[in-house]
C-alpha atoms as a PDB file:
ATOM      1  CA  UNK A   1      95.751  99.545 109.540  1.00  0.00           C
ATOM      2  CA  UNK A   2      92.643  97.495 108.773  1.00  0.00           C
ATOM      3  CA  UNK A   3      92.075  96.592 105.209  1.00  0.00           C
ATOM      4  CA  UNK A   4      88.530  96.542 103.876  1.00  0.00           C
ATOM      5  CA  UNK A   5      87.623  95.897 100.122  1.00  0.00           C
ATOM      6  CA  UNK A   6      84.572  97.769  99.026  1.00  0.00           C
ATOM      7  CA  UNK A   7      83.114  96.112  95.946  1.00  0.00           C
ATOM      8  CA  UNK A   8      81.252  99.526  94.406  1.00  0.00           C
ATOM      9  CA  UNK A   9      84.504 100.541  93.403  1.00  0.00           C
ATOM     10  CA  UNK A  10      86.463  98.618  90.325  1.00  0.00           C
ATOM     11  CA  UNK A  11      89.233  97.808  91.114  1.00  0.00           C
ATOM     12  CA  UNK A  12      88.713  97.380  94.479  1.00  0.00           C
ATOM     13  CA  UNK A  13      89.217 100.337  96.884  1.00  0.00           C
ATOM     14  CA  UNK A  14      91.579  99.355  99.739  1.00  0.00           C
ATOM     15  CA  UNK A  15      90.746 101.494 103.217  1.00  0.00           C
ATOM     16  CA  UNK A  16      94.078 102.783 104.140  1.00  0.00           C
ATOM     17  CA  UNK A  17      95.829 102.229 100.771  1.00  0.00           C
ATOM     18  CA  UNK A  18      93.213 102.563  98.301  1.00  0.00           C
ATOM     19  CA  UNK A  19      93.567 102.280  94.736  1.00  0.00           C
ATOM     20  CA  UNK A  20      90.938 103.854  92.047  1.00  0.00           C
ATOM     21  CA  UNK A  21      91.084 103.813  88.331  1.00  0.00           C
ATOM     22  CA  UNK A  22      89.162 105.754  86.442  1.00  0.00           C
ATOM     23  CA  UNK A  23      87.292 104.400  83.760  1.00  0.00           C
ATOM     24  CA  UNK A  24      88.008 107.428  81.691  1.00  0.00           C
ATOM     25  CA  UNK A  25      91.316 108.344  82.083  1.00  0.00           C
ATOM     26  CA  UNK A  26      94.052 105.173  81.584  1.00  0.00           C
ATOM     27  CA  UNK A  27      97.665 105.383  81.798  1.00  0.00           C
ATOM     28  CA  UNK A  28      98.963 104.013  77.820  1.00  0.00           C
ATOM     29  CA  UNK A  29      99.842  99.832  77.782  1.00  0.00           C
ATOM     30  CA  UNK A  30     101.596  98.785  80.050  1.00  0.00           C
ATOM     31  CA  UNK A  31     105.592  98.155  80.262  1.00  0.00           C
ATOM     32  CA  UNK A  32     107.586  94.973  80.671  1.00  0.00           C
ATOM     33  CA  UNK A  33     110.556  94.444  82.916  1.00  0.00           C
ATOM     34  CA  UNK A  34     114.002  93.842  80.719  1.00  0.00           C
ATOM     35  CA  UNK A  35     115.312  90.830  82.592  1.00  0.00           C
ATOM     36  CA  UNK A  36     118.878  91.616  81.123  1.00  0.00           C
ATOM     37  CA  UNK A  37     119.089  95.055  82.908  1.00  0.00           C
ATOM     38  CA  UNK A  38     116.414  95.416  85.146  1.00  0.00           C
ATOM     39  CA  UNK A  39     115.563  98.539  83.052  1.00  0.00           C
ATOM     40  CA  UNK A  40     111.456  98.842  81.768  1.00  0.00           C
ATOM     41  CA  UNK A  41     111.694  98.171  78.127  1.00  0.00           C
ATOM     42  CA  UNK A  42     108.264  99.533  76.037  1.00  0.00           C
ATOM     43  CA  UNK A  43     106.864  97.427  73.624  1.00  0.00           C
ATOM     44  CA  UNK A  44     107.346  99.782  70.920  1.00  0.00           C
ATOM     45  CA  UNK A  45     110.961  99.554  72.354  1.00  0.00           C
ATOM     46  CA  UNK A  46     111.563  95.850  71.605  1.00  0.00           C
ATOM     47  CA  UNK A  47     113.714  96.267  68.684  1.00  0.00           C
ATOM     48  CA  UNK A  48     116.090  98.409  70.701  1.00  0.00           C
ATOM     49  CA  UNK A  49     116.273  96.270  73.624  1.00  0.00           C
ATOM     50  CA  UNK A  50     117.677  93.288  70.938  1.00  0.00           C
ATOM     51  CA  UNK A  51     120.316  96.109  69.186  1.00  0.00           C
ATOM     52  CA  UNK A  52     123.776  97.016  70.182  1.00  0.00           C
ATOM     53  CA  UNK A  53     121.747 100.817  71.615  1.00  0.00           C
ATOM     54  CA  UNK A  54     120.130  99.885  75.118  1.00  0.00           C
ATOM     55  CA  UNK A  55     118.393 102.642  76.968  1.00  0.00           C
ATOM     56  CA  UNK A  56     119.085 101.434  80.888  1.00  0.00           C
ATOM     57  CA  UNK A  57     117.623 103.729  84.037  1.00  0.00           C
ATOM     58  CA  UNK A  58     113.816 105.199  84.497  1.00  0.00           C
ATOM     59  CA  UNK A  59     111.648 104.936  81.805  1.00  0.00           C
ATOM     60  CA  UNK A  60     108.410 103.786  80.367  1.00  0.00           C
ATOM     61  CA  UNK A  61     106.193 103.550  77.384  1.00  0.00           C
ATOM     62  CA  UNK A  62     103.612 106.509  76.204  1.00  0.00           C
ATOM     63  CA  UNK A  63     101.893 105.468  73.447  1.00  0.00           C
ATOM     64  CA  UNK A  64     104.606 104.318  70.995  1.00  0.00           C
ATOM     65  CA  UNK A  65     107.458 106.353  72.668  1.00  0.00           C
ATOM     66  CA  UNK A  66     110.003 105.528  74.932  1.00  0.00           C
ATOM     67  CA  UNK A  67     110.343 108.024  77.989  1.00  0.00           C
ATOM     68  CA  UNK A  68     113.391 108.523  79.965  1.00  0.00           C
ATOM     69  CA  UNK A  69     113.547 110.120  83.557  1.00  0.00           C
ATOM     70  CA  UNK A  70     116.505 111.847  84.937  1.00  0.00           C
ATOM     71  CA  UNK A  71     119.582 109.091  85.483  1.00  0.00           C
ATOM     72  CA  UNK A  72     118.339 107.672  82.183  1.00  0.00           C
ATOM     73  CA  UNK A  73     121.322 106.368  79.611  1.00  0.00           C
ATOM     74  CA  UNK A  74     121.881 104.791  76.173  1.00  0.00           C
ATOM     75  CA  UNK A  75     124.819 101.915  76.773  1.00  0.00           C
ATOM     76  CA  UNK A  76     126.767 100.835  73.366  1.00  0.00           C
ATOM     77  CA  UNK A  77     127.482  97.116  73.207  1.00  0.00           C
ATOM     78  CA  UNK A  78     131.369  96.079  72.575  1.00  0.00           C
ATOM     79  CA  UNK A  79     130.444  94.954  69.368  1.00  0.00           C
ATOM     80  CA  UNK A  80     128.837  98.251  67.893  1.00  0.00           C
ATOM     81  CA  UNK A  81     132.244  99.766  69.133  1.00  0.00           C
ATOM     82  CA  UNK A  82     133.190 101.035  65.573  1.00  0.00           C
ATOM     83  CA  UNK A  83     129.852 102.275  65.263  1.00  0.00           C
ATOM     84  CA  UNK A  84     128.893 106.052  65.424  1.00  0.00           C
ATOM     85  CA  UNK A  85     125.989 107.511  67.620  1.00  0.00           C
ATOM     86  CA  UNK A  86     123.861 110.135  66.410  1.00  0.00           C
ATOM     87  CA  UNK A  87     121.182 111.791  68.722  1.00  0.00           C
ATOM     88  CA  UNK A  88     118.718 113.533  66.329  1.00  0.00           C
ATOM     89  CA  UNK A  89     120.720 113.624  63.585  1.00  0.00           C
ATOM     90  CA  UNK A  90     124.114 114.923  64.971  1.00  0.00           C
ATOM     91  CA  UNK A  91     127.192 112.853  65.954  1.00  0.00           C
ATOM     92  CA  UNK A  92     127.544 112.462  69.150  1.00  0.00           C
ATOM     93  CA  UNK A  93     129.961 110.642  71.416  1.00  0.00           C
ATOM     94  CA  UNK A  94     129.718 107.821  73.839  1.00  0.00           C
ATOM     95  CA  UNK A  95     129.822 109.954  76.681  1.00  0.00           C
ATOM     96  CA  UNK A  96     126.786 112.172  75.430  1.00  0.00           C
ATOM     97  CA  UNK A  97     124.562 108.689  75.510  1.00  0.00           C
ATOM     98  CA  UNK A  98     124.929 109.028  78.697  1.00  0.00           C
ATOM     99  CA  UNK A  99     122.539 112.415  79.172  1.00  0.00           C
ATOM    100  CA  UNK A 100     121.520 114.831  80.772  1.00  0.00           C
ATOM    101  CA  UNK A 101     119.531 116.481  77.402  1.00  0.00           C
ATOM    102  CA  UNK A 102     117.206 119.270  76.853  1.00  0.00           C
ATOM    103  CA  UNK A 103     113.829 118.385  77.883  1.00  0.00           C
ATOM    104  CA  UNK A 104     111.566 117.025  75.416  1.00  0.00           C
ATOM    105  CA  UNK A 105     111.491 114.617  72.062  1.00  0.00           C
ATOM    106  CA  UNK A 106     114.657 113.186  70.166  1.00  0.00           C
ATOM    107  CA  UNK A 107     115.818 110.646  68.490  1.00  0.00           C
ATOM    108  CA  UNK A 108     118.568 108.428  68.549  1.00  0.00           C
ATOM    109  CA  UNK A 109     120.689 106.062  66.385  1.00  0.00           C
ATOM    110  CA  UNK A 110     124.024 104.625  65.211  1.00  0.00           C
ATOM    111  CA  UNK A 111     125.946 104.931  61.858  1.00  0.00           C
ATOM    112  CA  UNK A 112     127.999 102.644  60.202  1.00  0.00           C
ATOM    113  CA  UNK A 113     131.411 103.211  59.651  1.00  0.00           C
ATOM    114  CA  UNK A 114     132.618 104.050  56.151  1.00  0.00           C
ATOM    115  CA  UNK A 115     132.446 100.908  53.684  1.00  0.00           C
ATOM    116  CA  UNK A 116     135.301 100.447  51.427  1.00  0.00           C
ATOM    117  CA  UNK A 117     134.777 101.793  47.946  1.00  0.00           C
ATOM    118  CA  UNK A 118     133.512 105.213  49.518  1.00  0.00           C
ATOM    119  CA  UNK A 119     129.237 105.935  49.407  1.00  0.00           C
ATOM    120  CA  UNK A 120     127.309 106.974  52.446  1.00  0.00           C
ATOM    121  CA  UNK A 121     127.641 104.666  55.726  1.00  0.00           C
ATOM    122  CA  UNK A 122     124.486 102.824  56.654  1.00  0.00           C
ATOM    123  CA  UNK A 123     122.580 104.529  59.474  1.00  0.00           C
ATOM    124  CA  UNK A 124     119.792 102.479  61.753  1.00  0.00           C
ATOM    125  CA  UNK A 125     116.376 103.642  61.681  1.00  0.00           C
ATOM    126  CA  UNK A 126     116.055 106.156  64.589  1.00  0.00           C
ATOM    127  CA  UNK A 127     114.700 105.295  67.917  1.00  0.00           C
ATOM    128  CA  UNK A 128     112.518 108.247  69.398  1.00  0.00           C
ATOM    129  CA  UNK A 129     112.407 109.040  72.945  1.00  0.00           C
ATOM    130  CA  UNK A 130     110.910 111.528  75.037  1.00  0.00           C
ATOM    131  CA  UNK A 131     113.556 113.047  77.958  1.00  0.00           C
ATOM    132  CA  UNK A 132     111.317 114.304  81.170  1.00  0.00           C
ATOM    133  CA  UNK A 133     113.100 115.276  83.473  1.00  0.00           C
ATOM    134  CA  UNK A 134     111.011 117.484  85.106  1.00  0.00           C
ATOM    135  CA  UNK A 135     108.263 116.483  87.892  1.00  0.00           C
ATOM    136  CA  UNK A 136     104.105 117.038  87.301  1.00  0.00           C
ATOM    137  CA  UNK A 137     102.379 119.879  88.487  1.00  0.00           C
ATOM    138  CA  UNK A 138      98.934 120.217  90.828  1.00  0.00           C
ATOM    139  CA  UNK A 139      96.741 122.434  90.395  1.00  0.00           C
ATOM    140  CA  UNK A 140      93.586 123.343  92.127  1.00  0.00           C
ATOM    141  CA  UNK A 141      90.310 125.582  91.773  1.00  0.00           C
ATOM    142  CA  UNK A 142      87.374 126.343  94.273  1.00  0.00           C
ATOM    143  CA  UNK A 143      83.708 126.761  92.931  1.00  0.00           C
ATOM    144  CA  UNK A 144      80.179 125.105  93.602  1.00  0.00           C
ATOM    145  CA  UNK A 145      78.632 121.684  92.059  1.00  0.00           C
ATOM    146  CA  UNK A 146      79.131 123.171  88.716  1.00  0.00           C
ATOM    147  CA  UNK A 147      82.717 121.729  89.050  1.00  0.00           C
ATOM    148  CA  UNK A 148      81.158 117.909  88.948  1.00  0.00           C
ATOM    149  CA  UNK A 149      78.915 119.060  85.958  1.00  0.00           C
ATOM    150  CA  UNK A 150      82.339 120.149  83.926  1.00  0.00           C
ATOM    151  CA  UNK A 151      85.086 117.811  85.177  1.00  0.00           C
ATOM    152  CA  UNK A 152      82.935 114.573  86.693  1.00  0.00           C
ATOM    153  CA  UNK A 153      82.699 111.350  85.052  1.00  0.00           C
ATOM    154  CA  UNK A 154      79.135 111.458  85.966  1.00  0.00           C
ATOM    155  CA  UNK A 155      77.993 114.076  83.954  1.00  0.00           C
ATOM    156  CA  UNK A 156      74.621 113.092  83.883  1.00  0.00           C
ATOM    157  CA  UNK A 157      73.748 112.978  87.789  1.00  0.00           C
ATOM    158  CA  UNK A 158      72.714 115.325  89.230  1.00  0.00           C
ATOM    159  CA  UNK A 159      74.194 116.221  93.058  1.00  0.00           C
ATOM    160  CA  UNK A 160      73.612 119.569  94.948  1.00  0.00           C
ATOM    161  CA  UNK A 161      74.725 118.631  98.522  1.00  0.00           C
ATOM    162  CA  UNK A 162      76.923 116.117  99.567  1.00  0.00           C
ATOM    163  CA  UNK A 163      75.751 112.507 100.758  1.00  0.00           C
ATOM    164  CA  UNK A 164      74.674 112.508 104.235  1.00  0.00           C
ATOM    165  CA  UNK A 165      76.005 109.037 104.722  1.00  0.00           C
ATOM    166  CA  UNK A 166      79.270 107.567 103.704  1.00  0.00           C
ATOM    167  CA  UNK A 167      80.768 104.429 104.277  1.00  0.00           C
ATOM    168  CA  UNK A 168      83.617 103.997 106.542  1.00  0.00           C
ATOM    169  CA  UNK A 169      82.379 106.323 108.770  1.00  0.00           C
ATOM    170  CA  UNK A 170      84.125 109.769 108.815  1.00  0.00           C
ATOM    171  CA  UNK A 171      86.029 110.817 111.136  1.00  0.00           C
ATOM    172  CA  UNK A 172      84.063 113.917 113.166  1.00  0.00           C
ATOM    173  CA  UNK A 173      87.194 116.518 113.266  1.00  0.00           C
ATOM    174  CA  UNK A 174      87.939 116.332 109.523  1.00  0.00           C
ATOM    175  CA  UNK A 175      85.019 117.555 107.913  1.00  0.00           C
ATOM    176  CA  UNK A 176      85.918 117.029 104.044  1.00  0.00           C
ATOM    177  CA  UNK A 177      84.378 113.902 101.559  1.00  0.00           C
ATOM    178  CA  UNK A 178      86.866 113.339  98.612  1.00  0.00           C
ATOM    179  CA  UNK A 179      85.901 111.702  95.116  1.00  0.00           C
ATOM    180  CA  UNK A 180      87.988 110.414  92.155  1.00  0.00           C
ATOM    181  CA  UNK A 181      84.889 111.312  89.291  1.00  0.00           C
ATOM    182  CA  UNK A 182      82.506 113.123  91.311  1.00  0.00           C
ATOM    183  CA  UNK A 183      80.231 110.098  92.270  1.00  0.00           C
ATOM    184  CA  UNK A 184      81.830 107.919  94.655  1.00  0.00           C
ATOM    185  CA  UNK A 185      82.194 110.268  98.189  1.00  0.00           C
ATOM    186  CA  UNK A 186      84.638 108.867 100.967  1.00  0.00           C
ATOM    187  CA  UNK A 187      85.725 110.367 103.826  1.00  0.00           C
ATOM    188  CA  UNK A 188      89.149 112.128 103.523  1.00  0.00           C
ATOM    189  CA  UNK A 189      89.934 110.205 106.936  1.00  0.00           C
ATOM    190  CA  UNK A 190      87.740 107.395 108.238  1.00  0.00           C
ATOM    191  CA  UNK A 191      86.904 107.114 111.607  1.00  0.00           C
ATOM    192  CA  UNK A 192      89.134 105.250 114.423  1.00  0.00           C
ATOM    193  CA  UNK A 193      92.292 105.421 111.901  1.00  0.00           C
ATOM    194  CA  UNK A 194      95.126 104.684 113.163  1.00  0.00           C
ATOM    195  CA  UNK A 195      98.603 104.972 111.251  1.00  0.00           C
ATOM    196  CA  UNK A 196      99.948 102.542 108.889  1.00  0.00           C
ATOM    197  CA  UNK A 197     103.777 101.711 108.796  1.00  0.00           C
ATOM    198  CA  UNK A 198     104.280 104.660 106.813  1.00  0.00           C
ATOM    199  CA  UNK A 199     102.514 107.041 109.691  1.00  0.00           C
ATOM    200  CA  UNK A 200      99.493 107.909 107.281  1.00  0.00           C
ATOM    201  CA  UNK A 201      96.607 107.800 108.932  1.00  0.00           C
ATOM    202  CA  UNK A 202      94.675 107.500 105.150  1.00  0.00           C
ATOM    203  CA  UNK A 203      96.249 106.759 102.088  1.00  0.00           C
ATOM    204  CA  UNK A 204      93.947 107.007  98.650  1.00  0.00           C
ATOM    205  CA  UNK A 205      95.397 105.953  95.412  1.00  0.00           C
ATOM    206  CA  UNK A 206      94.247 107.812  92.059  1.00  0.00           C
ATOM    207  CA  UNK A 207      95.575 106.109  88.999  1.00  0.00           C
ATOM    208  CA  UNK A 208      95.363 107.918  85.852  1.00  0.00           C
ATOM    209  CA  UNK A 209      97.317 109.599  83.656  1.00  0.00           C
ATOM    210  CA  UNK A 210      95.571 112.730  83.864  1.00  0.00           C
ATOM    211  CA  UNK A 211      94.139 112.268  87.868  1.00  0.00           C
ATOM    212  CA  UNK A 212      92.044 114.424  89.232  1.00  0.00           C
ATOM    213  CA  UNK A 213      89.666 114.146  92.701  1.00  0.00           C
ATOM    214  CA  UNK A 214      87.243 116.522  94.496  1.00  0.00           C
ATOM    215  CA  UNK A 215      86.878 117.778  97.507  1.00  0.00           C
ATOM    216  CA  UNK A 216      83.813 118.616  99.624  1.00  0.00           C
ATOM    217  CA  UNK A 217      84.069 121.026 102.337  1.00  0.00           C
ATOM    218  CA  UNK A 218      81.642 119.882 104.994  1.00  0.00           C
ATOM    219  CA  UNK A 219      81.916 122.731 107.081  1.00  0.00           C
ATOM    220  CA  UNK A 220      82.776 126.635 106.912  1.00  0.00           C
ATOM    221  CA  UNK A 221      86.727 126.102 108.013  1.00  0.00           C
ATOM    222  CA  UNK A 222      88.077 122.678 106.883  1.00  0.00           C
ATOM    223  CA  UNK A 223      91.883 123.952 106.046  1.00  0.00           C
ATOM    224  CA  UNK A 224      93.330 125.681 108.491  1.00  0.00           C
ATOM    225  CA  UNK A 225      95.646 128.896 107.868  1.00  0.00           C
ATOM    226  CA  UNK A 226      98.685 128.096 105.358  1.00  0.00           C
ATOM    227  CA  UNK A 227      96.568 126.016 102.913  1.00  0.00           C
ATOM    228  CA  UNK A 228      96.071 127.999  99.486  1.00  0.00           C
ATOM    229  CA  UNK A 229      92.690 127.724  99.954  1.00  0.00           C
ATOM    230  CA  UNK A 230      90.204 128.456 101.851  1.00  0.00           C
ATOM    231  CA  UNK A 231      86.478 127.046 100.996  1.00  0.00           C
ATOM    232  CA  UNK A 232      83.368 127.968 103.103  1.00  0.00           C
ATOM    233  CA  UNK A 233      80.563 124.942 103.741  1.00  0.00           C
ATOM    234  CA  UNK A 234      79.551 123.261 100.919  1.00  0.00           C
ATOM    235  CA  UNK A 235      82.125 124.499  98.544  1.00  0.00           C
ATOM    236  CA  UNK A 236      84.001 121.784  96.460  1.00  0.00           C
ATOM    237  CA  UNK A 237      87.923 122.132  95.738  1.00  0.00           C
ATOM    238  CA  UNK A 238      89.169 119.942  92.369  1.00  0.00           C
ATOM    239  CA  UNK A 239      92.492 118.964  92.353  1.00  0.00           C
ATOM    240  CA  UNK A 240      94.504 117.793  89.298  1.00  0.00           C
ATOM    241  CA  UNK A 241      97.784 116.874  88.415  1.00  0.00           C
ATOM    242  CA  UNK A 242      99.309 116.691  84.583  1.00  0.00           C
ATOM    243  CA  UNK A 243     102.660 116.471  83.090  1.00  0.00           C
ATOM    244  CA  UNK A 244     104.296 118.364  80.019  1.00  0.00           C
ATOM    245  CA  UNK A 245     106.467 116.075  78.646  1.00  0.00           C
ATOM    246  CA  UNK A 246     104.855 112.542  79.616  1.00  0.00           C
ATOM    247  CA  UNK A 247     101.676 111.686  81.862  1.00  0.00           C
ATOM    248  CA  UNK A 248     101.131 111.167  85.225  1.00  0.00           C
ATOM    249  CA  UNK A 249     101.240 107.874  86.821  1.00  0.00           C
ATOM    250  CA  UNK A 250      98.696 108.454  89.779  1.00  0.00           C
ATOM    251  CA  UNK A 251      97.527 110.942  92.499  1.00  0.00           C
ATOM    252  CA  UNK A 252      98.158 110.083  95.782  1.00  0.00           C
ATOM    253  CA  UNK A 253      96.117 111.669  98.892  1.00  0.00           C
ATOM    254  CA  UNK A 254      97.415 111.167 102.316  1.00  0.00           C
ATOM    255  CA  UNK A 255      96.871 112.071 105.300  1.00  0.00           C
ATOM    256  CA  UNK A 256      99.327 112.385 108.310  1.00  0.00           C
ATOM    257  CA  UNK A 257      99.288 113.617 112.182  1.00  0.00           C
ATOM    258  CA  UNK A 258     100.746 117.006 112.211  1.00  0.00           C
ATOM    259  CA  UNK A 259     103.745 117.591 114.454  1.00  0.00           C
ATOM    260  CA  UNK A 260     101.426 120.428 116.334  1.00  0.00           C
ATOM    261  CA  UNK A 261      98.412 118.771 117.006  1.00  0.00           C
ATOM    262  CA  UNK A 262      95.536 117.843 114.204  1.00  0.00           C
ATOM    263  CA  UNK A 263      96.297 116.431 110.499  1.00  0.00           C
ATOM    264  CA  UNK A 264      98.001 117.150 107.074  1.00  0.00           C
ATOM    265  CA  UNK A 265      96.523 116.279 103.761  1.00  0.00           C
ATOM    266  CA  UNK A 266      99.462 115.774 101.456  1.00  0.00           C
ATOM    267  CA  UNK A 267      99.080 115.422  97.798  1.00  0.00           C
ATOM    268  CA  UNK A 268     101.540 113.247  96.222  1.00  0.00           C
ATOM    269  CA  UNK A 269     101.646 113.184  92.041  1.00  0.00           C
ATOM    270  CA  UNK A 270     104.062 111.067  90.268  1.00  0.00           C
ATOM    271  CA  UNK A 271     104.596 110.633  86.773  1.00  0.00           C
ATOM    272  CA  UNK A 272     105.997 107.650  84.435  1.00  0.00           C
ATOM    273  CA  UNK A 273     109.197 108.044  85.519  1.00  0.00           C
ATOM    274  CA  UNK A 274     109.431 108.356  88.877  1.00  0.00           C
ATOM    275  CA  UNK A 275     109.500 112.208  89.120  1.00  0.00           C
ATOM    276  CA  UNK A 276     107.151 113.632  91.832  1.00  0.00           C
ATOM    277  CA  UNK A 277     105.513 116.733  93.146  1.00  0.00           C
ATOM    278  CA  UNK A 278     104.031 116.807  97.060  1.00  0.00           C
ATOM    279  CA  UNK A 279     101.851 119.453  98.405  1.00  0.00           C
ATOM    280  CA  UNK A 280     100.591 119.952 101.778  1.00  0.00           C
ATOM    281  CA  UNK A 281      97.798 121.636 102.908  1.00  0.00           C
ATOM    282  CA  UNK A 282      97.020 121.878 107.160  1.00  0.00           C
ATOM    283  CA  UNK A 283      93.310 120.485 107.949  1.00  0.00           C
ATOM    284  CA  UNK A 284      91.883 122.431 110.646  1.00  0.00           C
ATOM    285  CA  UNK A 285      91.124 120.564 113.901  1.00  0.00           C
END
């Protein structure tokens, strides 16, 4: 597909894989390949990448915690062998670093053995983690322009109608703009698209941890039967995706040929760690 950079959008916005970040919403600092694993080590994670208790498998950094996806494990070097592993608090063995646990916020460590002489054993200061197993959720809602007045970035323009020009072109069977913040309009599908090696025919990148994009329903029928929704002409549809135990890494729109004639719009969200959630809704043709 043919890749055009359109400079009104920061970074740039790629036609056919198109990448928007918005200003407002910003997934935490960024995370660091560990060169001895190959795992993603946070910064707030650098002590534990340097002690005998390595996480290894998906994660990432929130803020200052350390988030594990499903596959996730603690290894125990030889040398902390002797050494006890407690996961918030309770012994555990080497088998239980290995996961699965219950959803949510712990802590792990090691304990010393007993020193000679008796007293309590010496216990390293905890490192927290966050286990999310679980992929994000999208959500959606139908209303008028009072959507962009609550959830756009652009709170302060005013826009009633859509724009009666866009730029690419839009294709003249799908009748729908989309926008990442309620000012920039695109067309869900440009015109003369043809598919990428993935077979997408569009492919719009949201990053942000909390993404969300609008739709604008050009004419009375733009979904066709099986979608969950079903706005009339000049309705707008917001779409958001979030995540309980973590964030969301981006929103991703694409759309496809349908096996039975006309297009799909499929909504892919992924979070931090790899876990993902895909919708599809039929466009009518």
């Amino acid at each position: 597909m043919h890749h055009a950079s359109w400079r009104t959008l920061t970074p740039a916005l790629l036609l056919g894989l198109s990448s928007i970040a918005a200003s407002a919403q910003t997934v935490p600092p960024a995370t660091a390949p560990d060169a001895t694993t190959g795992a993603i080590v946070p910064a707030a994670a650098a002590d534990a990448a340097a002690s005998p208790l390595q996480a290894v498998g998906p994660q990432a950094g929130f803020g200052d915690l350390l988030v594990l996806g499903t596959g996730a494990k603690f290894e125990l070097a030889q040398a902390a062998a002797d050494q006890t592993p407690l996961i918030d608090g309770t012994p555990v063995t080497v088998a239980q670093l290995a996961g699965p646990w219950q959803p949510g916020r712990h802590a792990v460590s090691l304990q010393a053995p007993p020193q000679p002489g008796g007293g309590e054993p010496a216990v390293q200061p905890p490192l927290h983690f966050v286990y999310d197993p679980g992929p994000p959720k999208i959500q959606w809602e139908v209303g008028d322009t009072k959507l962009l007045d609550a959830h756009g970035l652009d709170q302060d323009v005013q826009r009633e109608r859509p724009p009666r020009h866009v730029i690419p072109e839009r294709d003249r069977h799908v009748k729908i703009l989309w926008s990442p913040d309620g000012r920039r309009w695109l067309p869900l599908l440009p015109k003369n698209a043809h598919t990428d090696q993935n077979g997408a025919l569009a492919d719009w990148i949201t990053k942000a941890d909390r993404p969300q994009v609008f739709l604008w329903a050009l004419g009375n029928q733009v979904l066709d039967h099986g979608a969950p929704v079903a706005p009339t002409k000049l309705q707008l549809v917001r779409i958001w995706a979030g995540d309980e135990l973590s964030a969301v890494r981006d929103l991703r729109l694409r759309v496809l040929p349908s096996p039975t004639g006309g297009h799909l719009l499929e909504m892919l969200a992924t979070d931090l760690v790899g876990n993902a959630t895909t919708v599809t809704w039929p466009l009518a043709h």
